[in-house]
Protein backbone atom coordinates (compact mmCIF):
# COMPACT_ATOMS: atom_id res chain seq x y z
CA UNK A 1 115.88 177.50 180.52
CA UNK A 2 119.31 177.44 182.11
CA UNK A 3 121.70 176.50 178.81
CA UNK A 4 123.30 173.94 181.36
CA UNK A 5 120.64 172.45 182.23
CA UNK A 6 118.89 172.32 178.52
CA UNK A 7 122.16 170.26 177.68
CA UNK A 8 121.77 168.01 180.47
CA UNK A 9 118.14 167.49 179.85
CA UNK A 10 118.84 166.39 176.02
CA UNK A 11 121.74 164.00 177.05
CA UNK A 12 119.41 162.50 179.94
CA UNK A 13 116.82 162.28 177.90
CA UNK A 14 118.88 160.63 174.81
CA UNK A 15 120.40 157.58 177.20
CA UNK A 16 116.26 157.02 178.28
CA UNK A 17 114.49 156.97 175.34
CA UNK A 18 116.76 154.64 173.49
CA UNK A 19 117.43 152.49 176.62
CA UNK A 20 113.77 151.93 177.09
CA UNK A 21 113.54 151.56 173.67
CA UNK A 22 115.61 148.31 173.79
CA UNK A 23 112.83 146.91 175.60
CA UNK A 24 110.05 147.20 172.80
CA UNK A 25 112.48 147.47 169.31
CA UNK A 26 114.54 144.32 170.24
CA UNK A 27 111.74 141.76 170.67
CA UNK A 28 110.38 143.54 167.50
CA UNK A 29 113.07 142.64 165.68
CA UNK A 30 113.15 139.29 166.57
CA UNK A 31 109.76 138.79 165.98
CA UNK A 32 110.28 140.39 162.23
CA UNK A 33 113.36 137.64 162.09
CA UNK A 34 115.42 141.07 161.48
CA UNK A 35 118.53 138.89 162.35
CA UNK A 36 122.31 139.32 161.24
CA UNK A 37 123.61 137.19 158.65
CA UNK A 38 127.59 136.78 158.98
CA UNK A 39 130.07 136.80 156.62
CA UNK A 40 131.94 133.50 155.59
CA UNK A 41 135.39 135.80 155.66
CA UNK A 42 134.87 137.27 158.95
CA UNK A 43 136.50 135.60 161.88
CA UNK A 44 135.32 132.14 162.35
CA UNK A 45 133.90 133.01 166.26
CA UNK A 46 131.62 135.59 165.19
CA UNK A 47 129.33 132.84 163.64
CA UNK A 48 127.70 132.64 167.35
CA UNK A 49 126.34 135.83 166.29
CA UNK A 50 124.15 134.62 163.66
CA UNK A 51 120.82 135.61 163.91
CA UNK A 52 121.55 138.63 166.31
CA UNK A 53 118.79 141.36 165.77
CA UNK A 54 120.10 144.17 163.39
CA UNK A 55 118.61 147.70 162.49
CA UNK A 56 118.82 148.39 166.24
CA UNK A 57 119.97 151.79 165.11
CA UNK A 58 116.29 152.65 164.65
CA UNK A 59 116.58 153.22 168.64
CA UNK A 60 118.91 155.83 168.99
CA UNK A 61 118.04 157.43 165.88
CA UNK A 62 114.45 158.05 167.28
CA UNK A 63 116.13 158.58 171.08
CA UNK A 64 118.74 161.19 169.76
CA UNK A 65 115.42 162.71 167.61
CA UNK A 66 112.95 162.88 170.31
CA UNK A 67 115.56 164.08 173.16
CA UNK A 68 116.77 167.28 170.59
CA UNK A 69 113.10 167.75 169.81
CA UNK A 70 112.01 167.68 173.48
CA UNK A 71 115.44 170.08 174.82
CA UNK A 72 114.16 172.80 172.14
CA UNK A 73 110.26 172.05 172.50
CA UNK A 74 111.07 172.50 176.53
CA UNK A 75 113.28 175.60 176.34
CA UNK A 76 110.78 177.64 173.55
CA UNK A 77 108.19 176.97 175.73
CA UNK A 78 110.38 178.55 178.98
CA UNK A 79 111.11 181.66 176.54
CA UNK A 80 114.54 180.54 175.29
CA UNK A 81 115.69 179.85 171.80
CA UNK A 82 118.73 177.56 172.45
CA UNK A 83 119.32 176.78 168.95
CA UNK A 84 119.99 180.41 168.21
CA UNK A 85 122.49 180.83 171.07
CA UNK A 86 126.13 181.95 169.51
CA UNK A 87 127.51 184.53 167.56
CA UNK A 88 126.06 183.28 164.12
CA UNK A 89 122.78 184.91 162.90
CA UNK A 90 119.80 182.56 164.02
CA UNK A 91 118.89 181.45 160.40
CA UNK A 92 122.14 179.94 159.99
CA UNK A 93 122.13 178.29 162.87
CA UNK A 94 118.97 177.34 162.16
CA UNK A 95 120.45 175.85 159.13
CA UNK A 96 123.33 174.27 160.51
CA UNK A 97 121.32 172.18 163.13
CA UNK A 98 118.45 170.53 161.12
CA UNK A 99 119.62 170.32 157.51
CA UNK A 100 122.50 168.48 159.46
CA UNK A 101 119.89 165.95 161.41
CA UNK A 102 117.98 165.75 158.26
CA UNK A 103 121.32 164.63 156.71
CA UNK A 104 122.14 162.28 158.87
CA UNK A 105 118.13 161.02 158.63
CA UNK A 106 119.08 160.67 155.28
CA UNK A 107 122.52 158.50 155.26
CA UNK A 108 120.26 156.55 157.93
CA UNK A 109 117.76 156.18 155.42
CA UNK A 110 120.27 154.74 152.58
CA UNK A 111 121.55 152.26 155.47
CA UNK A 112 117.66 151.37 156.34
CA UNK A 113 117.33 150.49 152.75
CA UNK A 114 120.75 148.08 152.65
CA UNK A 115 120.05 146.80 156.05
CA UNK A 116 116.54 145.69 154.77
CA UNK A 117 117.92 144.10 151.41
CA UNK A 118 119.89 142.04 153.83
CA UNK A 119 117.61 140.85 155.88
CA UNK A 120 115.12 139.59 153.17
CA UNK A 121 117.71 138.02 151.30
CA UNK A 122 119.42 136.58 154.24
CA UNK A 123 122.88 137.77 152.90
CA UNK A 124 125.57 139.97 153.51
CA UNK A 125 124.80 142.23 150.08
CA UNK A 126 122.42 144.64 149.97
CA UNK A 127 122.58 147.41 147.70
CA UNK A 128 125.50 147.54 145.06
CA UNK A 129 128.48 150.16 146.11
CA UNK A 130 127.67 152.09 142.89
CA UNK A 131 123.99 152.11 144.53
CA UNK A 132 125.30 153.39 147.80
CA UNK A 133 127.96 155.97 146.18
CA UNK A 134 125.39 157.66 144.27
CA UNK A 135 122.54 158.06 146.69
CA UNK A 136 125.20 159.11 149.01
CA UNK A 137 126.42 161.68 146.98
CA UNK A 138 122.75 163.08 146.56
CA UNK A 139 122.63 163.31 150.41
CA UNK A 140 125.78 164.98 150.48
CA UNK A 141 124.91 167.70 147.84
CA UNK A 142 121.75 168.53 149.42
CA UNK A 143 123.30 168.70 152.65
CA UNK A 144 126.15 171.17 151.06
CA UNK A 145 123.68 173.00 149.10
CA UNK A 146 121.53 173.79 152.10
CA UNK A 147 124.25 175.32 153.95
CA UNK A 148 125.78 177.16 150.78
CA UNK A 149 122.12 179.08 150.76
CA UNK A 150 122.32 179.39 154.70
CA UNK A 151 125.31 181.33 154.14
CA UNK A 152 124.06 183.13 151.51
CA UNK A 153 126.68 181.74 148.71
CA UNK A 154 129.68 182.82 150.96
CA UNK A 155 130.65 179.52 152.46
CA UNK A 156 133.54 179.25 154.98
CA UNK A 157 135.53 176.93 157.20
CA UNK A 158 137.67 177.39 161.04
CA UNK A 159 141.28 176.81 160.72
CA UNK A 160 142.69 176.21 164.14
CA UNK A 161 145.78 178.65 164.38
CA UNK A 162 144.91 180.19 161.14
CA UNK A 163 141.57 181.87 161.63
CA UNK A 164 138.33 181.72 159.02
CA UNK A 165 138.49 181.25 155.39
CA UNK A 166 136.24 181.96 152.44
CA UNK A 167 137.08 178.22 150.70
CA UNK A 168 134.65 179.83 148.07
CA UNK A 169 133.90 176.51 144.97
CA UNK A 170 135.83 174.48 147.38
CA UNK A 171 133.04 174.20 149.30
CA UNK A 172 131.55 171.40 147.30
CA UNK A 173 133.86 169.65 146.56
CA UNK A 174 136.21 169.61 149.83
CA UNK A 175 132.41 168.83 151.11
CA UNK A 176 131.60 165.80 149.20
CA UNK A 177 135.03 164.33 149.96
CA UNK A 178 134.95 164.93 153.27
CA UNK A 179 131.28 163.57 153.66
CA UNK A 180 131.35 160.76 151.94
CA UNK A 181 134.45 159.63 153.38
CA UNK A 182 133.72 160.38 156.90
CA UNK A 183 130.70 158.74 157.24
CA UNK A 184 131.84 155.55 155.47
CA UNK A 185 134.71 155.29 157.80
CA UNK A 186 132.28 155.57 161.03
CA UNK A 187 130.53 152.49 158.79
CA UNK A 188 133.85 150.76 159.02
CA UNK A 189 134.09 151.22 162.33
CA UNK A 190 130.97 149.31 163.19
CA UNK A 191 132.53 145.65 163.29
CA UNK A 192 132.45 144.21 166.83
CA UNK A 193 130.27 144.80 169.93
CA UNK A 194 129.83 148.44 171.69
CA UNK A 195 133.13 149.64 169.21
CA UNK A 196 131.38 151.94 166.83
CA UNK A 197 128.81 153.44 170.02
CA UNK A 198 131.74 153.81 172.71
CA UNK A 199 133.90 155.96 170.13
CA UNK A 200 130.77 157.87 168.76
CA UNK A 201 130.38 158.70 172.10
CA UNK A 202 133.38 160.29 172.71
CA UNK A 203 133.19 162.17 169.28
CA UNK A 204 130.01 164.19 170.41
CA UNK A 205 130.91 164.85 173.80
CA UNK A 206 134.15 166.56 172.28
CA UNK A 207 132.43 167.94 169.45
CA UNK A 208 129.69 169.12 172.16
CA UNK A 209 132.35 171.09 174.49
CA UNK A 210 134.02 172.71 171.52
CA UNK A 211 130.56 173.79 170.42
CA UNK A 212 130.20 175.12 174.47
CA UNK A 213 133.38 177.16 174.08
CA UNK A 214 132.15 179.26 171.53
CA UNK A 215 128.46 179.56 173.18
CA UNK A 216 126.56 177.39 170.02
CA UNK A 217 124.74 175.89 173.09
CA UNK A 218 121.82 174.32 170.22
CA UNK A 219 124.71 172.47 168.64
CA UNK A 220 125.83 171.59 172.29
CA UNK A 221 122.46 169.92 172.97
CA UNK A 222 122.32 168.07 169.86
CA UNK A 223 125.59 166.80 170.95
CA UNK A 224 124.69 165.48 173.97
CA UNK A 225 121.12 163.98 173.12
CA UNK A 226 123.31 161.86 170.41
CA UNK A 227 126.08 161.09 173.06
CA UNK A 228 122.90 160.06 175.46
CA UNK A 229 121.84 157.88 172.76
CA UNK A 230 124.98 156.56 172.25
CA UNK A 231 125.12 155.19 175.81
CA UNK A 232 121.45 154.24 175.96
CA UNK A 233 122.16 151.80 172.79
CA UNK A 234 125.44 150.55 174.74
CA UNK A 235 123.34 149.24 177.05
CA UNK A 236 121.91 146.58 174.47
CA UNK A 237 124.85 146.04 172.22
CA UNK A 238 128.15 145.92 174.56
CA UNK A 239 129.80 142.25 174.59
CA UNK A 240 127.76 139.50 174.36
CA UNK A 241 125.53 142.04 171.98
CA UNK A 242 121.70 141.71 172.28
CA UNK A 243 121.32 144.05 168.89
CA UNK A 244 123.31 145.44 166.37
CA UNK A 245 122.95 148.69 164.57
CA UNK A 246 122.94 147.87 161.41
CA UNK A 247 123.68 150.33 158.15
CA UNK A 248 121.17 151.96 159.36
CA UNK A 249 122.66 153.28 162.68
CA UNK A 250 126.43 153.48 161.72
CA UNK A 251 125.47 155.83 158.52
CA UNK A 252 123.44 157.60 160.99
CA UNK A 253 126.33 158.43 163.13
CA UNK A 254 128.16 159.56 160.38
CA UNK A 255 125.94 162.05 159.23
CA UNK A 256 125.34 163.07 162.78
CA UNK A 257 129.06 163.61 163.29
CA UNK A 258 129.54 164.98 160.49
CA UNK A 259 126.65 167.61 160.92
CA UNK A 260 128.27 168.44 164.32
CA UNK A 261 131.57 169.52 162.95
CA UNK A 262 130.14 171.66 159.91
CA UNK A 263 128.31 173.05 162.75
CA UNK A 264 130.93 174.05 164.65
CA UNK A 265 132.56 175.45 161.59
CA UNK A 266 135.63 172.99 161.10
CA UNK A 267 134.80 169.96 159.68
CA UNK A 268 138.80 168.61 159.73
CA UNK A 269 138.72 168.39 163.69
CA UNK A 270 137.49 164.75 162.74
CA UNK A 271 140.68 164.14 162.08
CA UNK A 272 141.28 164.52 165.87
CA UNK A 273 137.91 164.29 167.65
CA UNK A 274 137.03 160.84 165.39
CA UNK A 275 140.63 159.60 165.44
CA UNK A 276 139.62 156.15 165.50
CA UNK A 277 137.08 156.49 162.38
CA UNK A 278 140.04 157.54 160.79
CA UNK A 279 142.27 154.96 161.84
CA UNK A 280 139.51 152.45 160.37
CA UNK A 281 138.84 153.96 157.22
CA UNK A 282 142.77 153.99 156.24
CA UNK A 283 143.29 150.25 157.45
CA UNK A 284 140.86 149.28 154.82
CA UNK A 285 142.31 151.87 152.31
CA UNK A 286 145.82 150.84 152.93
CA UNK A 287 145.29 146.47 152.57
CA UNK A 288 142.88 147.09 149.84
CA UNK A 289 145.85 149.01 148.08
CA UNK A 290 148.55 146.87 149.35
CA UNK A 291 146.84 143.87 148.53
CA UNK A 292 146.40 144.65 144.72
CA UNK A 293 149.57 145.94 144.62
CA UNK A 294 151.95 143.48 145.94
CA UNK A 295 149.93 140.81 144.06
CA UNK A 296 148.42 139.19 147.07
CA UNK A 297 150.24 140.41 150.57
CA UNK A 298 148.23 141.67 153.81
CA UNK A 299 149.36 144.50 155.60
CA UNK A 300 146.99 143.39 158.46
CA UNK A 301 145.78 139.98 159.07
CA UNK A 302 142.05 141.14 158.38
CA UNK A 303 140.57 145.03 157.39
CA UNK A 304 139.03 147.16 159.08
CA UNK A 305 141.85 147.15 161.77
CA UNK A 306 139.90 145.91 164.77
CA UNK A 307 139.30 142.93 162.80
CA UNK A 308 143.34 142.36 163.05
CA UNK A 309 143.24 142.94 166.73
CA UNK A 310 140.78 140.51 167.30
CA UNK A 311 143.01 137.70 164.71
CA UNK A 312 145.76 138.62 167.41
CA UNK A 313 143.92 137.53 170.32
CA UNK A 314 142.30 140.59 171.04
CA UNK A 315 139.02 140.21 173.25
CA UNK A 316 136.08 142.16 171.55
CA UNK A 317 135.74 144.29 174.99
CA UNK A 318 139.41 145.12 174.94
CA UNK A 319 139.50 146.11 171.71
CA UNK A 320 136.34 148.57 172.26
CA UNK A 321 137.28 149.89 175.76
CA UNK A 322 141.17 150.82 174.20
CA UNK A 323 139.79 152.39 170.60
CA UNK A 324 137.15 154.23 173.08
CA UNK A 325 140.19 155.26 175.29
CA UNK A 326 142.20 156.28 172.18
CA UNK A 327 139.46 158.20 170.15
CA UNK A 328 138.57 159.97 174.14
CA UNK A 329 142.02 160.86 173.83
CA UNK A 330 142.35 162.11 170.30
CA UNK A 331 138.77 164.36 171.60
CA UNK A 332 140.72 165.68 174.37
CA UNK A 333 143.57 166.89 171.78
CA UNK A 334 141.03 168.54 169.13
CA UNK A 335 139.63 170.19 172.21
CA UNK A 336 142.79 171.73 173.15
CA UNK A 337 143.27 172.34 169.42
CA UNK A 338 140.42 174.35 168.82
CA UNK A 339 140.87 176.57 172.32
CA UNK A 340 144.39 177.43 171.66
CA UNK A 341 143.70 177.54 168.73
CA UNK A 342 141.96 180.98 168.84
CA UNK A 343 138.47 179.36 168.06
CA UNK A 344 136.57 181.03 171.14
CA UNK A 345 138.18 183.98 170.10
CA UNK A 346 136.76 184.36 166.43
């Protein structure tokens, strides 16, 4: 199959499944009483969203599943091997692609697990943060440990306008760090309706061409079957939301991320291509610090940032079509990054 086309196929097919999907899981979760419980400290007008179906992120998980599994399925059985297009050796890109779904199956997992704690409790706790840290962590090592044998012990990471390096024991732990603290901040991110999907979106498509450049056309499809998914699920949760993702979709789409920029072979391009996560994930740092250290005082008027926009009047549509525009942006720049870079060129 025509690489072009295999991409198109799996981000056509990602925007269907989980858009018809919203048809059958929604109801569902109604039905189950799967409903959001809000928090007392949030802002006061998100009470109307009480009872709001959550774990929606069961739809694009199985849309961004199915549509990779149907683009390779379709393409093996037309005499290609997508997933081993590039200048790796086809085991490790192999590697790269499904122990990175399988990761982010299993941060969606972990989220399932919270989300469900929730919902039978009818509270805002779920599991404890040392429960979350530490299966986490697990995911994270197994993720790290499957590429470390996919490279056969030699791992290594793209420096834009530096070239490849052998980062050797720092493998682990520049991985865990970077792992755990990514996909928590695309959890952070997840606050108000269509935010955490629009900017996700943008994140694989720009993840998706800088995979494109450099001919990993596999990585390229998974890409766009998760961007697909992302706007299939938009359908259903942009402002006034009919579902929410829950734990179990934004953890997803932190793995999934995540997984897209070991594959490419520079996981700090999130720092450009998921601008916004990181934007999120330091608002909270930076009042939780400030906070304990001024004995009281806000930096913001309410953490995660988007929060603050919204307490300064801040429709929840403005606030996700300008962090969409912003992280599109910031895509556009680790794009440009990575070409001039000398990426294409390695």
């Amino acid at each position: 199959m025509n690489t072009a086309a295999a991409i198109l196929m799996a981000g056509i097919a990602g925007l269907a499944i989980t858009g018809v999907l919203g048809f059958v899981m929604i109801p569902w979760l109604r039905k189950l009483k799967f409903g959001q419980t809000i928090l007392d400290i949030g802002p006061k007008w998100h009470s109307s969203k009480q009872g709001t179906p959550t774990m929606g992120g069961i739809m694009f998980i199985i849309g961004t599943c199915a549509a990779l599994l149907l683009t390779v399925v379709t393409d093996k059985l037309m005499g290609g091997d997508i997933t081993a297009s590039g200048s790796l050796v086809p085991s490790e890109m192999y590697t790269k692609l499904w122990s990175g779904v399988l990761m982010a199956l299993g941060f969606a997992f972990i989220g399932f697990v919270d989300d469900y704690i929730k919902v039978v409790k009818h509270q805002n706790l779920g599991l404890t943060i040392r429960q979350k840290t530490v299966m986490q962590l697990l995911v994270c090592v197994a993720y790290l440990t499957s590429l470390y044998m996919g490279m056969n012990g030699a791992p290594y990471m793209y420096l834009p306008f530096v070239g490849v390096l052998d980062i050797g024991f720092f493998h682990w732990i520049f991985g865990i760090v970077v792992i755990y603290a990514a996909v928590n901040a695309v959890n952070f991110t997840d606050g108000i309706d269509g935010l955490c999907s629009g900017v996700t979106f943008t994140t694989a498509v720009s993840l998706g061409v800088i995979a494109a450049l450099k001919g990993f056309f596999g990585f390229s499809a998974a890409a766009a079957a998760l961007a697909g998914a992302c706007l299939g699920f938009l359908i259903w949760n942009k402002n006034p939301a009919k579902v929410f993702m829950g734990d179990t979709g934004s953890l997803f789409f932190g793995g999934m991320v995540v997984a897209l920029s070991y594959a490419i072979g520079c996981p700090l391009i999130l720092l450009l291509a998921g601008i916004v996560y990181v934007i999120e994930g330091a608002s909270d740092v930076l009042q939780i610090v400030y906070y304990r250290v001024s004995g009281g005082k806000r930096i913001f008027k309410m953490a995660p940032i988007h929060h603050h926009f919204e307490m300064c009047g801040w429709s929840e549509k403005k606030i996700a079509l300008v962090f969409t525009i912003v992280n599109a942006a910031g895509g556009a720049a680790a794009v440009a990054v990575m070409y001039y870079g000398g990426y294409i060129l390695r």
